[in-house]
Protein backbone atom coordinates (compact mmCIF):
# COMPACT_ATOMS: atom_id res chain seq x y z
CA UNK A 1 -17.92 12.52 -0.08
CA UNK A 2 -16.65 12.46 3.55
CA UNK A 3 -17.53 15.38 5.66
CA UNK A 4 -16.24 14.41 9.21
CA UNK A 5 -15.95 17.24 11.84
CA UNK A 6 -13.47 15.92 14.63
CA UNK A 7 -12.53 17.45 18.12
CA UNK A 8 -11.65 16.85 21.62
CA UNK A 9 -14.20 19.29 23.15
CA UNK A 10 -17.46 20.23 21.59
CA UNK A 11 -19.07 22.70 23.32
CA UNK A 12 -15.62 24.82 23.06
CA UNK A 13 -14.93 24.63 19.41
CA UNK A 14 -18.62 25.85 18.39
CA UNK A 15 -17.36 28.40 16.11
CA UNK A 16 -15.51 26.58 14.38
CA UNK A 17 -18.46 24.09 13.61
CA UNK A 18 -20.51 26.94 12.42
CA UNK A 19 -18.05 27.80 9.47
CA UNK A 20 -17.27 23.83 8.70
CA UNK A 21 -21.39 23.41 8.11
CA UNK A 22 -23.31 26.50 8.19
CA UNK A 23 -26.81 25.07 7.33
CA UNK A 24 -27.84 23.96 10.56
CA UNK A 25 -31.24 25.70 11.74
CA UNK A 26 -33.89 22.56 11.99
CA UNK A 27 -31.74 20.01 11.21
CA UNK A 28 -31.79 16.37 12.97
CA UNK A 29 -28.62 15.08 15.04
CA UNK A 30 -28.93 11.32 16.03
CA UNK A 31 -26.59 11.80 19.23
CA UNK A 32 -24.27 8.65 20.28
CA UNK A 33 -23.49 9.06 23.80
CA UNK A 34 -22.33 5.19 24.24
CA UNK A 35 -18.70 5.49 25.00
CA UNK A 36 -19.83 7.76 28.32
CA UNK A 37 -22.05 5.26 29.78
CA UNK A 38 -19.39 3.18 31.59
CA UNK A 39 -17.73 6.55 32.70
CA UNK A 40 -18.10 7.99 36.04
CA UNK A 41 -17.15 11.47 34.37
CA UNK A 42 -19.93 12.78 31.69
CA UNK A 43 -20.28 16.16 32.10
CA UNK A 44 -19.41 16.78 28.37
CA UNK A 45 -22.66 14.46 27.14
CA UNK A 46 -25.05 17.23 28.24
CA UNK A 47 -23.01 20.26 26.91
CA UNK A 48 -22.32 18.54 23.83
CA UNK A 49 -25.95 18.33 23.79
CA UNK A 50 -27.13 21.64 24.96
CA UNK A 51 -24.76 23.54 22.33
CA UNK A 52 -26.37 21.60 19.61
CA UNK A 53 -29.37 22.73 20.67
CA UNK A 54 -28.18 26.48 20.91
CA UNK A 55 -27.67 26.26 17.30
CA UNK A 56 -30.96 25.32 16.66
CA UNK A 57 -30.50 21.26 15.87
CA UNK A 58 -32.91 18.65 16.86
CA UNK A 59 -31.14 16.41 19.19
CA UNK A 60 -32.35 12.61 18.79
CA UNK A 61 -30.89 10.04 21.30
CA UNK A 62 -29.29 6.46 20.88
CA UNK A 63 -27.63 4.58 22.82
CA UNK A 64 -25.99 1.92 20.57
CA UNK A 65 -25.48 -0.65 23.65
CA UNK A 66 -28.88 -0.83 24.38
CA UNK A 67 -31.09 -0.44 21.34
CA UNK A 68 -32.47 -2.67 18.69
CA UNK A 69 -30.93 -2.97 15.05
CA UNK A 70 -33.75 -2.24 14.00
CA UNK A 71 -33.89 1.32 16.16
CA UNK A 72 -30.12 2.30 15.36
CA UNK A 73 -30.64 1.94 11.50
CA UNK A 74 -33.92 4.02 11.55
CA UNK A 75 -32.53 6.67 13.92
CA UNK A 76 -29.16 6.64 11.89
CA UNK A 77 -30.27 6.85 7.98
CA UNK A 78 -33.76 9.65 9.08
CA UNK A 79 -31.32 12.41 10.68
CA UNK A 80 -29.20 14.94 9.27
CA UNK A 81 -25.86 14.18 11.33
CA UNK A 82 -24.34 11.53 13.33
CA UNK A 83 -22.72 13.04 16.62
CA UNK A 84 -20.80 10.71 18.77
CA UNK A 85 -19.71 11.77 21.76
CA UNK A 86 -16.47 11.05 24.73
CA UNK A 87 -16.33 8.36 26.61
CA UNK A 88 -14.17 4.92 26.54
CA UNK A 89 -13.35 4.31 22.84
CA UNK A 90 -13.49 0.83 23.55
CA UNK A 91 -16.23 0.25 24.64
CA UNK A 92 -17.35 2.31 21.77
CA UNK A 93 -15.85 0.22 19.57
CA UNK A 94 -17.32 -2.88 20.73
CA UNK A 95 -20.40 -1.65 20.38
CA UNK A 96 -20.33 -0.57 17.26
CA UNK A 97 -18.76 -3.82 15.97
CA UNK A 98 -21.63 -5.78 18.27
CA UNK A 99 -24.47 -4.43 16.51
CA UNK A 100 -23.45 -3.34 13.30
CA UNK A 101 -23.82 0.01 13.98
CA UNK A 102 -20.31 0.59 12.24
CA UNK A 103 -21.08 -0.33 8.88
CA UNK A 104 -24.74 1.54 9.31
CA UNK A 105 -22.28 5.01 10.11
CA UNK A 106 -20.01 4.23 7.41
CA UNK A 107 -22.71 3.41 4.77
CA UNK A 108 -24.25 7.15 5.73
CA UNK A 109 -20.96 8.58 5.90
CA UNK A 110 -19.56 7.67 2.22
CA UNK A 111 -23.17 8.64 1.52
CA UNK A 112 -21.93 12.00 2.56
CA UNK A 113 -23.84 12.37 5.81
CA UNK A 114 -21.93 14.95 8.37
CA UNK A 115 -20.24 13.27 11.23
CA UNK A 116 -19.19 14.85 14.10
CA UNK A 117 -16.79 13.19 16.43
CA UNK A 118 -15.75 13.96 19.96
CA UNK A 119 -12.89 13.05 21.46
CA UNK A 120 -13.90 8.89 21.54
CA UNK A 121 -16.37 10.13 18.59
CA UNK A 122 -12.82 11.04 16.69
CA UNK A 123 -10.69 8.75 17.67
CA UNK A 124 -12.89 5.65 16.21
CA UNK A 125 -12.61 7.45 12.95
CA UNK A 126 -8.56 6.16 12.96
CA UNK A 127 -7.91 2.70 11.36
CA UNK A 128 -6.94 1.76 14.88
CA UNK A 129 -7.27 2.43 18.53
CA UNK A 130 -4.10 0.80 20.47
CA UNK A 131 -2.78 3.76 21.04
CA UNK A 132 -5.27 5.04 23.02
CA UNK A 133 -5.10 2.21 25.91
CA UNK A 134 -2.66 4.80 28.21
CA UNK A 135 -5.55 7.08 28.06
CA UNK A 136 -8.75 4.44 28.26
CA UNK A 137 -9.08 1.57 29.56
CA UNK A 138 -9.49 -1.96 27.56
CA UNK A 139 -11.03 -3.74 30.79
CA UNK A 140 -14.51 -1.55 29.41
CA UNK A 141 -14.69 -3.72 26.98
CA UNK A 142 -13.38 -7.37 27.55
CA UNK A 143 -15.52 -9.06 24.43
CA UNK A 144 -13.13 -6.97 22.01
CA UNK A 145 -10.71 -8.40 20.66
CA UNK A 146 -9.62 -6.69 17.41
CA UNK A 147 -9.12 -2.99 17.85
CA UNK A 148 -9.16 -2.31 13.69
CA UNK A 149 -11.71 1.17 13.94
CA UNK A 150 -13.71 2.92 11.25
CA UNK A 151 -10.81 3.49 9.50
CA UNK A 152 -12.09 7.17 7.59
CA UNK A 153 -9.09 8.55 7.58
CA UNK A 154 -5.44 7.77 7.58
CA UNK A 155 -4.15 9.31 10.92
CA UNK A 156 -4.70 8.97 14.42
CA UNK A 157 -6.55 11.76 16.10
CA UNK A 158 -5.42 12.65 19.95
CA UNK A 159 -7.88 14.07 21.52
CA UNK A 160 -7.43 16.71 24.88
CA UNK A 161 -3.05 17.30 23.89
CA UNK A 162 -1.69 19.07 26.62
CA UNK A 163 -4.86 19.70 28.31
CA UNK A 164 -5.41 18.87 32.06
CA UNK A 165 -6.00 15.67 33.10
CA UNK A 166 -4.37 14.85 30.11
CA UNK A 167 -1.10 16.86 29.62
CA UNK A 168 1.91 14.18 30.18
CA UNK A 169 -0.44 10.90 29.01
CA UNK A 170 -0.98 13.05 25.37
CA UNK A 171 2.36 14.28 25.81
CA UNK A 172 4.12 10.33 26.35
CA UNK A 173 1.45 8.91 23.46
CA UNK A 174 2.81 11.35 20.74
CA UNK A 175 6.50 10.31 21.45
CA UNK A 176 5.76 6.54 21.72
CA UNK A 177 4.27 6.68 18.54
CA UNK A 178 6.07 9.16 16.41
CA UNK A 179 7.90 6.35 14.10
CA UNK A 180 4.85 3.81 13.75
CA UNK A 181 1.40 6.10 13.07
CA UNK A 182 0.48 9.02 11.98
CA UNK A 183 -0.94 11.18 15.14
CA UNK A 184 -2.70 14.28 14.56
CA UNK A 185 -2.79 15.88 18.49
CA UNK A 186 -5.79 18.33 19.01
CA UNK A 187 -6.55 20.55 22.64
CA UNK A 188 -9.78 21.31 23.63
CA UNK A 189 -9.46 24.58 21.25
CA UNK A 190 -9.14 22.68 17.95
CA UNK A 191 -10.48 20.50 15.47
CA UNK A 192 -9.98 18.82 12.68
CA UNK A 193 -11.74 19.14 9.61
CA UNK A 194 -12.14 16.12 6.43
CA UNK A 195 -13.88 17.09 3.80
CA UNK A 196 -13.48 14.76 1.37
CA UNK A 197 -9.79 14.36 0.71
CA UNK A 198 -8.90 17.84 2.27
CA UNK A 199 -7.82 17.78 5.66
CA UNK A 200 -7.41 21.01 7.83
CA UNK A 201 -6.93 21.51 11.85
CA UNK A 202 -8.38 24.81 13.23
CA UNK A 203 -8.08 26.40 16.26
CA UNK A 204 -9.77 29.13 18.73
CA UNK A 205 -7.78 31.39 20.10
């Protein structure tokens, strides 16, 4: 069972989290904000954060980059949900591949653990990230070498389409790639729910 909750912006599709998992009130988050630490620009890690916490979830920590494997699989298999937040995806990526934290989240994902996935959190869930590189830049991570990603789904999420600072990148990544993958573009006001087979984008107006 694969419950995956994907979006661009967190803190602005809250809403629609609330109907895709309702039973939230004292329930765990391990929060993955790995793909913002080489990023000068974080200001979504701590309102990712804080609107978990509005909703009454226990927000746990880890870094991926700099803890144990030991740490990540405790931290990973005790909490309710997985969050992983924006950032460079591949840096992300290497990480996860470095330590093994990738087949830990898939393990507690076909388990049917929720995953939530934001922006870099979503766009690891493709079954690759190459089409990101106008958007993020591969010099993050200079050990990886294979950009094959977590592969839970069969399309291509694009984060932030048509939102600023992002308008013509989104805009140019969609028309490169129209004949080759299978992009599913999401602004700030959407997001895309899998629940098991089902897939279904919502949006706030």
């Amino acid at each position: 069972m694969k419950n995956l909750f994907l979006t661009s912006s967190f803190k602005d599709v809250v809403p629609l989290f609330t109907e895709f998992e309702s039973n939230l009130q004292g329930k765990t988050v391990t929060f993955i904000p790995t793909a913002s630490t080489v990023e000068e620009v974080t200001f979504y890690v701590e309102a990712g954060k804080k609107a978990l916490e509005n909703l009454g979830l226990l927000v746990e920590e880890l870094d991926i980059a700099s803890e144990s494997l030991g740490e990540i699989t405790t931290k990973l298999r005790k909490n309710d949900f997985i969050y992983v937040t924006g950032g460079n995806t591949f840096f992300l990526l290497q990480e996860l591949k470095r330590t093994g934290a990738d087949k830990l989240i898939l393990e507690e994902i076909t388990a049917g653990k929720i995953y939530i996935g934001e922006s870099a959190g979503a766009v690891i869930t493709s079954p690759n990230i190459t089409y990101i590189q106008s958007m993020d830049s591969t010099k993050k991570a200079v050990n990886l070498t294979n950009y094959d990603a977590l592969n839970l789904v069969n399309f291509s999420t694009l984060p932030h389409y048509n939102n600023t600072p992002f308008k013509k990148t989104t805009q140019k990544i969609v028309a490169d790639h129209t004949d080759d993958i299978k992009i599913y573009p999401i602004s700030n006001h959407e997001a895309i729910f899998v629940q098991n087979n089902k897939i279904t984008t919502k949006g706030i107006l």
